[in-house]
Protein backbone atom coordinates (compact mmCIF):
# COMPACT_ATOMS: atom_id res chain seq x y z
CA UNK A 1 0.22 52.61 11.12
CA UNK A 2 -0.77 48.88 11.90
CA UNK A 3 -4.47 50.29 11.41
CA UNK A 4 -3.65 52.17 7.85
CA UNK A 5 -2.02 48.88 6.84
CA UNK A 6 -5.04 46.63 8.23
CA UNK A 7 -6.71 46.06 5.03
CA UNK A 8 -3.91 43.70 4.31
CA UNK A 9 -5.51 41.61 6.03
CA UNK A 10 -9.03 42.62 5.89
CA UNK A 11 -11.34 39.91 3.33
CA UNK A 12 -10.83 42.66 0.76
CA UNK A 13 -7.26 43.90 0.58
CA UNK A 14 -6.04 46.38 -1.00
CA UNK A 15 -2.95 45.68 -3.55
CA UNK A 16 -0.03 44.12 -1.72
CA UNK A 17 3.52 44.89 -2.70
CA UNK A 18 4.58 44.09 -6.34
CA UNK A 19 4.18 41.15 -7.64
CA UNK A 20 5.72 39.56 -11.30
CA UNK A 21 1.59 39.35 -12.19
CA UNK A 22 1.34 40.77 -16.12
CA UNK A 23 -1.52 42.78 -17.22
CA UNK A 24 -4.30 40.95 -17.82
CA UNK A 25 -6.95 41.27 -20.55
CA UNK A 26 -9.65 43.43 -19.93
CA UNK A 27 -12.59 41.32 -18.81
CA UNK A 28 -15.39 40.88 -21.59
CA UNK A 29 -17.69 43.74 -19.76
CA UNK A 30 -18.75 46.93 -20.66
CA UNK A 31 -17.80 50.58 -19.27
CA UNK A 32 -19.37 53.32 -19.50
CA UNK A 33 -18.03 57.20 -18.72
CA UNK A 34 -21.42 58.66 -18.80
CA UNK A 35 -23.73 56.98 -17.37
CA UNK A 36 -24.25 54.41 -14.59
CA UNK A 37 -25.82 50.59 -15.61
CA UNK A 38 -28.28 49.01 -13.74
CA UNK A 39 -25.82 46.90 -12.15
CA UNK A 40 -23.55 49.25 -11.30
CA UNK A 41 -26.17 52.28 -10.04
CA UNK A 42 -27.34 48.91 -7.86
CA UNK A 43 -30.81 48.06 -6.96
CA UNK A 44 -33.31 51.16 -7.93
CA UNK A 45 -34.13 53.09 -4.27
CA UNK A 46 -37.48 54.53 -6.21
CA UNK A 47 -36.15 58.13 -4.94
CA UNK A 48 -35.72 60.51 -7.28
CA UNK A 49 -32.25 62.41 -6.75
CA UNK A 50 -33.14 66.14 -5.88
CA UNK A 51 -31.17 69.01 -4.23
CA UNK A 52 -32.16 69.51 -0.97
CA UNK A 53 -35.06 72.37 -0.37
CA UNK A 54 -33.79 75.85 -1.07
CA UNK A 55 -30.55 74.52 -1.81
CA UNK A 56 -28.03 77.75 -3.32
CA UNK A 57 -24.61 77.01 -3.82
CA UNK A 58 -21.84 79.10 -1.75
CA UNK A 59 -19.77 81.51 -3.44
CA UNK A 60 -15.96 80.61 -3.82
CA UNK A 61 -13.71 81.87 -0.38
CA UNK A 62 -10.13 81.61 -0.91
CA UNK A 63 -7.83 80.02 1.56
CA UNK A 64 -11.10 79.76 3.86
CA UNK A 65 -11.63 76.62 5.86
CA UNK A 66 -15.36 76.43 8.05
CA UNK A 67 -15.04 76.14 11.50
CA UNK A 68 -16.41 72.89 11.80
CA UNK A 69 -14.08 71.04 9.26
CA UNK A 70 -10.82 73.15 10.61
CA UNK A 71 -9.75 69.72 12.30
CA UNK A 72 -10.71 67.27 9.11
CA UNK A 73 -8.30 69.65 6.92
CA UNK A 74 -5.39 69.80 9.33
CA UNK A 75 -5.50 65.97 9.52
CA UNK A 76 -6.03 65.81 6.02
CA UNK A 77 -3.03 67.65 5.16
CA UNK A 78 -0.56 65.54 7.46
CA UNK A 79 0.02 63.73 3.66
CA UNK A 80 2.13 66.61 2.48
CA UNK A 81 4.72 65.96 4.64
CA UNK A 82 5.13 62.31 4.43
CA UNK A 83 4.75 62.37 0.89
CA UNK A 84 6.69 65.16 -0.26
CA UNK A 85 3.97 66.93 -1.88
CA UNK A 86 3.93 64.03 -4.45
CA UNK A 87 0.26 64.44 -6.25
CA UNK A 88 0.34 68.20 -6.08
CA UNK A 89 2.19 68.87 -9.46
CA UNK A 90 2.15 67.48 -12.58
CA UNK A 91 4.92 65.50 -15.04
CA UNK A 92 7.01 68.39 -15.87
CA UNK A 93 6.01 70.95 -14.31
CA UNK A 94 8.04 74.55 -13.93
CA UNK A 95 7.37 77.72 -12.45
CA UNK A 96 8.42 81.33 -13.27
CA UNK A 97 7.64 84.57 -11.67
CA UNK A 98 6.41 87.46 -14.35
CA UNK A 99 5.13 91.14 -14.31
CA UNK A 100 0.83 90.86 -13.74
CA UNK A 101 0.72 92.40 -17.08
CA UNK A 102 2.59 89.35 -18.80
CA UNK A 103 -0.40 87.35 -18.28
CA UNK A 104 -3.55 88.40 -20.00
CA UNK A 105 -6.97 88.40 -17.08
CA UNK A 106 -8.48 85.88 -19.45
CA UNK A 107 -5.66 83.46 -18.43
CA UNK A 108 -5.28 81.23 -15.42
CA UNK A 109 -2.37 82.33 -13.38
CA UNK A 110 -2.04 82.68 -9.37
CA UNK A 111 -0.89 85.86 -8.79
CA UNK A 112 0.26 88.46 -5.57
CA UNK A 113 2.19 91.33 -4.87
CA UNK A 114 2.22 93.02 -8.53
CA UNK A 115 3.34 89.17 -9.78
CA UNK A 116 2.37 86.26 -11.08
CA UNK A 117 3.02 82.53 -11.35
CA UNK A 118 3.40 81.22 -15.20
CA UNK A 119 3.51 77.27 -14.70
CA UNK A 120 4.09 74.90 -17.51
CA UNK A 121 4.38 71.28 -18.19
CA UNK A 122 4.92 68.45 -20.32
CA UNK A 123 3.00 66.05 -19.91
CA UNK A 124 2.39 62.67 -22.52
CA UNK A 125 -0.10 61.09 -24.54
CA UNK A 126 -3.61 61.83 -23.89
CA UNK A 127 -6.10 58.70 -23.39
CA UNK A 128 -9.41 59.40 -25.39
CA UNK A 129 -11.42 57.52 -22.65
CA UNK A 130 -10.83 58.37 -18.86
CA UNK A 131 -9.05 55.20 -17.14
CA UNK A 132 -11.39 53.29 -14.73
CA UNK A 133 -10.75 52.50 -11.32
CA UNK A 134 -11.86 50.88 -8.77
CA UNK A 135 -10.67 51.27 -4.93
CA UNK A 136 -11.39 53.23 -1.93
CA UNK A 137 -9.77 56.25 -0.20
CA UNK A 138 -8.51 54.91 2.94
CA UNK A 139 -5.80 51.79 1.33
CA UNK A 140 -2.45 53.14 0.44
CA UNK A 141 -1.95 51.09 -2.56
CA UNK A 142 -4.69 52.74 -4.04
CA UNK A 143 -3.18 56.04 -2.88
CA UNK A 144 0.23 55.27 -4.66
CA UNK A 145 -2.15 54.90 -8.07
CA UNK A 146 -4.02 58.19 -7.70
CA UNK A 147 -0.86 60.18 -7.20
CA UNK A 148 0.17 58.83 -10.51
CA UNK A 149 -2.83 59.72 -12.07
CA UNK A 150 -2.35 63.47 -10.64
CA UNK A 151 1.08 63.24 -11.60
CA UNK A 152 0.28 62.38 -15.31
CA UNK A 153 -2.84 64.85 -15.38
CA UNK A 154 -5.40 61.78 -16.48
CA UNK A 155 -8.67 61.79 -16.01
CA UNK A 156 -10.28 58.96 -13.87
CA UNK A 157 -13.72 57.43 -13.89
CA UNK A 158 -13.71 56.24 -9.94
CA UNK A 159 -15.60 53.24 -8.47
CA UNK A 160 -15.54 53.90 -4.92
CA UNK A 161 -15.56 50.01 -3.48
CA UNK A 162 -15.85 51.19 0.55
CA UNK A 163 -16.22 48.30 2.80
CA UNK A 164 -19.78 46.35 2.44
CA UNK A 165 -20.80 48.48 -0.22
CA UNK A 166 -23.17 46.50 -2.15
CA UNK A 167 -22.47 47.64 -5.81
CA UNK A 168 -18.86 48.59 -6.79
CA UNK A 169 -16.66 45.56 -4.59
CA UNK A 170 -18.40 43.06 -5.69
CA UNK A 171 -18.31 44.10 -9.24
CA UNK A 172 -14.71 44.63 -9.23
CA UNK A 173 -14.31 40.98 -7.56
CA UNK A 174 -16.57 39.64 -11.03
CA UNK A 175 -14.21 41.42 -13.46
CA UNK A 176 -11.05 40.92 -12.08
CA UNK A 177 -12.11 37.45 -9.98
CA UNK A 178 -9.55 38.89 -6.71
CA UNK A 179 -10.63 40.28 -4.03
CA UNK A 180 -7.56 43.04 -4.34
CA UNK A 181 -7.50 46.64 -4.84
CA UNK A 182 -6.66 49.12 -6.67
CA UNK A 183 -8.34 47.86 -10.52
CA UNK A 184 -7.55 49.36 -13.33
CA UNK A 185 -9.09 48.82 -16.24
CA UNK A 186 -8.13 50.98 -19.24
CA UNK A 187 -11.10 51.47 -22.13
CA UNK A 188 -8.58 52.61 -24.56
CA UNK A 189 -6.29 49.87 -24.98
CA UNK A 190 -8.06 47.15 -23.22
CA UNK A 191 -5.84 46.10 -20.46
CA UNK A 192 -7.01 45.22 -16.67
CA UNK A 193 -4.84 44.95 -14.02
CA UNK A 194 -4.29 44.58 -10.59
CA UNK A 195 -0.79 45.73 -8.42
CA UNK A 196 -0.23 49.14 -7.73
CA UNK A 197 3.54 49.16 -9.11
CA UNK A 198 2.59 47.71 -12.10
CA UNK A 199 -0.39 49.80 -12.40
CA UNK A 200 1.73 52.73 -11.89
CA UNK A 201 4.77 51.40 -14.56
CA UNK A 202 1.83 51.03 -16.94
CA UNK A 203 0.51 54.48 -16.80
CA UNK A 204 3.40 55.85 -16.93
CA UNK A 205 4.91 54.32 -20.18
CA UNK A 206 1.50 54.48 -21.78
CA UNK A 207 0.62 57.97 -20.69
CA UNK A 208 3.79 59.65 -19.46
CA UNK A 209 7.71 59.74 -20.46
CA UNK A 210 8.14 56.20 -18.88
CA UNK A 211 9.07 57.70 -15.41
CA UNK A 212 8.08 57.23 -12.17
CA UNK A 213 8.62 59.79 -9.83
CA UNK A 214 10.96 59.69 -7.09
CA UNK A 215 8.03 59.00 -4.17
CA UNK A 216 6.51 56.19 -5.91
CA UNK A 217 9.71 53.78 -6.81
CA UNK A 218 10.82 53.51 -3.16
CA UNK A 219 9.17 50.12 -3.07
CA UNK A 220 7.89 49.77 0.88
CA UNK A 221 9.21 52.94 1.91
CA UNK A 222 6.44 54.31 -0.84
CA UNK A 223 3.56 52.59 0.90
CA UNK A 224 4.62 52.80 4.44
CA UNK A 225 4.54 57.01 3.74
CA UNK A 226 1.52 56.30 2.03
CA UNK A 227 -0.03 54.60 4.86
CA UNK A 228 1.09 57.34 7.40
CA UNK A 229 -0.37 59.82 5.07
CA UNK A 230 -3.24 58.73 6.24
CA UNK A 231 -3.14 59.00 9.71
CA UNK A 232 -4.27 62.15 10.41
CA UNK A 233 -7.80 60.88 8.61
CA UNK A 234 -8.64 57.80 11.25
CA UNK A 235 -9.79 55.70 8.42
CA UNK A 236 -12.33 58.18 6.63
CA UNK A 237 -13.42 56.65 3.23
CA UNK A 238 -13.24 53.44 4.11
CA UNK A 239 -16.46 52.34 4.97
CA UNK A 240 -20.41 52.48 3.37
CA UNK A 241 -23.01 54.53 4.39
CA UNK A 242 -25.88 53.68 2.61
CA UNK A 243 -27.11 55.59 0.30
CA UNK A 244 -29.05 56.36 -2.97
CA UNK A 245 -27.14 55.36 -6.48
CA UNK A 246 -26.72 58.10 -8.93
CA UNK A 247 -27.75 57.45 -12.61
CA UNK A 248 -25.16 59.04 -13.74
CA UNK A 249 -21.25 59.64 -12.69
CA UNK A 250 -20.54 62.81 -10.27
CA UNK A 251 -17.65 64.94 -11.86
CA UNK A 252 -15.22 66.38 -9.66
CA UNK A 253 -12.22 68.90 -10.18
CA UNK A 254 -9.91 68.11 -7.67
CA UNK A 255 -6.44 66.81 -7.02
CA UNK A 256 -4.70 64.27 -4.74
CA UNK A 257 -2.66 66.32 -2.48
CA UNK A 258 -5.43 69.18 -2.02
CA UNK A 259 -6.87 68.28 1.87
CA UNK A 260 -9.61 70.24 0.90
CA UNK A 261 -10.13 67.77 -2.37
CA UNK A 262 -9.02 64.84 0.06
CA UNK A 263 -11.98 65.16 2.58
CA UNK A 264 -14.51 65.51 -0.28
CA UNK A 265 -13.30 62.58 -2.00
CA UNK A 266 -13.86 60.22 1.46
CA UNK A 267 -17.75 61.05 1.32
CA UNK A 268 -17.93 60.02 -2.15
CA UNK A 269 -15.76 56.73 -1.54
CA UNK A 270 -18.34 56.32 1.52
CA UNK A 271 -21.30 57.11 -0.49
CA UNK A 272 -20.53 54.73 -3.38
CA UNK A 273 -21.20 57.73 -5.45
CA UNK A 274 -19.16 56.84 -9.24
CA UNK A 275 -17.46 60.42 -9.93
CA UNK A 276 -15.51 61.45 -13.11
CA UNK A 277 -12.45 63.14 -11.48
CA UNK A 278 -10.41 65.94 -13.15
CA UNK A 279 -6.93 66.10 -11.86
CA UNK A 280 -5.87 69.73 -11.72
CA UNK A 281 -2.36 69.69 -9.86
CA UNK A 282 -0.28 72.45 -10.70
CA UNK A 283 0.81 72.87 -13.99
CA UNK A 284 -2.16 70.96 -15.13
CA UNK A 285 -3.89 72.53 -18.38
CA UNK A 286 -7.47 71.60 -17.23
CA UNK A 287 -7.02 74.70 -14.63
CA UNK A 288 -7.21 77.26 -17.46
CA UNK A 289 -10.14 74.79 -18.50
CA UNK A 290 -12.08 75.38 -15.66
CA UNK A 291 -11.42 78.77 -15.14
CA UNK A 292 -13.26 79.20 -19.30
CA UNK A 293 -15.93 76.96 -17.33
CA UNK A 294 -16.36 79.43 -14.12
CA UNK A 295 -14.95 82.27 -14.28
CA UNK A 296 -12.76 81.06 -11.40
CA UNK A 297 -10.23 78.56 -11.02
CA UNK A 298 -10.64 76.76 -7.23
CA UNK A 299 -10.33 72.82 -6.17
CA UNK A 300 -12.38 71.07 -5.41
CA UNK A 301 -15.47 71.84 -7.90
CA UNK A 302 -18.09 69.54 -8.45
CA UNK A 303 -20.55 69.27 -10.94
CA UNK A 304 -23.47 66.88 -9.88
CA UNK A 305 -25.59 66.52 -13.56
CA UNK A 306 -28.14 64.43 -11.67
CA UNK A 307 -29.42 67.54 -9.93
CA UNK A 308 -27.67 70.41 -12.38
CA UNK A 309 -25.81 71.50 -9.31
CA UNK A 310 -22.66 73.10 -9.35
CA UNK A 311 -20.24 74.38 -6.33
CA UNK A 312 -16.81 75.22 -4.74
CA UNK A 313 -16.44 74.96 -1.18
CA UNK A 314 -15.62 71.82 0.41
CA UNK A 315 -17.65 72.00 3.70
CA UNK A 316 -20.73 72.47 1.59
CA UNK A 317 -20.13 70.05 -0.91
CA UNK A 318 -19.38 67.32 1.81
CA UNK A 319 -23.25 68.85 3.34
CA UNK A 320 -24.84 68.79 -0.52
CA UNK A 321 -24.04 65.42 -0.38
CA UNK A 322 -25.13 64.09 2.25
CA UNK A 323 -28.01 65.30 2.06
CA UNK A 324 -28.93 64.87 -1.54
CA UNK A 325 -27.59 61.23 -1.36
CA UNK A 326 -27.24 59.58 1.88
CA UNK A 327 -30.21 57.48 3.05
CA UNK A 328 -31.74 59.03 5.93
């Protein structure tokens, strides 16, 4: 635990416990959801961004993990337990079993045994911009953040700031002037912030019904879980490896409690690669949105436009990647 918890120490922390700190205004510098600035894509590698040779994307396998990543998912899903399954459903969210013919095929729906799974939800107002952050996989404070963003179905623009990463951490120091994380800097209304509580209480009047769920208002019992949740994971998306900036965002459909979503997510925070992330918990509408998209609903997805790729799978995608953006 002492190691999960290091980086309150470290020269860039991540958010310590709550503070009386208001939300700030957003700094006087410009965001963008689609594409990457010069500053923030970093200093130009004069490598074009290609697939690598002969590259096909894998067909979907259900409930399939690779051999070789069998031992990243099971320490990957040691979270579920200490957090409750908090970042796996969405505000609202309620489950009944009907007939297989109560659901059209065109519809969304997991299904077995002659029966499927109608799930609702209710979740609040929609933002018209994805919220920005910046932080990196492995602090729990920034944990605590995403599973409110899961829980409240948003959308998030992601920064990754991994240790000595040249583009993202120092931006985020410029803007906010701390060297703290999670930011948050929301494009619709203007405010920037630092704290994970207040981060969280923000969201959740802006973009919720004001509540905070059980798991995330237990104060240091909340982070203490959320640092053991990330035991099993030694620390993975924590740290750079350098690699060549994208020109535009990554988008990824994923969700915080998935372990097959979780060890996808570390290579991005460790490649500095900016992603667009679409939260699809359960419950969340956006599965019956990607499931128009595919023909399939599975998590994670990602959709790289640099390259025009697009793939399930999480062993792969972790391989596509690497290869198409780590430096060699």
């Amino acid at each position: 635990m002492a190691a999960v918890l290091s980086s309150r120490a470290a020269p860039l922390p991540c958010s310590p416990v709550l503070s009386s700190a208001k939300p700030i205004p957003k700094p006087t510098l410009r965001h963008s959801v689609v594409r990457c600035t010069a500053q923030e894509a970093g200093p130009s590698t004069g490598t074009s961004i290609t697939p690598p040779p002969g590259f096909k994307p894998p067909e979907p396998k259900r409930f399939s993990v690779r051999p070789d990543r069998l031992l990243d998912i099971i320490g990957a899903s040691l979270a579920l337990p200490f957090r409750l399954g908090t970042g796996a459903f969405v505000l609202g969210y309620s489950v009944s079993f009907v007939s297989q013919d109560a659901i059209p095929s065109t519809q969304y729906a997991m299904g077995f045994a002659g029966i499927k799974l109608k799930e609702t939800s209710k979740l609040g107002p929609r933002p018209e911009k994805p919220i920005e952050i910046y932080e990196f996989e492995s602090c729990p404070f920034c944990r605590k953040v995403r599973e409110m963003t899961t829980v409240l179905d948003l959308d998030v623009l992601f920064y990754p700031c991994p240790k000595n990463g040249p583009n993202f951490r120092p931006k985020a120091i410029q803007m906010g002037g701390k060297r703290q994380f999670p930011y948050m800097v929301d494009p619709n209304t203007g405010v920037a912030m630092y704290e994970s509580d207040d981060i969280i209480r923000y969201l959740a009047n802006k973009y919720g019904d004001g509540t905070v769920p059980p798991m995330l208002s237990l104060g240091l019992l909340t982070t203490l879980t959320a640092g053991f949740a990330m035991i099993g994971r030694g620390g993975r998306g924590s740290s750079y490896t350098p690699s060549k900036p994208p020109p535009l965002p990554l988008e990824l459909w994923a969700y915080e409690a998935s372990p097959f979503c979780k060890i996808v997510r570390e290579v991005l925070v460790e490649l500095e690669l900016p992603h667009l992330l679409h939260s699809t918990a359960r419950g969340s509408p956006k599965r019956q949105i990607l499931f128009e998209k595919v023909g399939h609903f599975q998590a994670p997805f990602l959709e790289d436009p640099n390259t025009g790729i697009k793939m399930f799978e999480s062993a792969e995608i972790i391989d596509y990647l690497k290869a198409t953006y780590a430096i060699q």
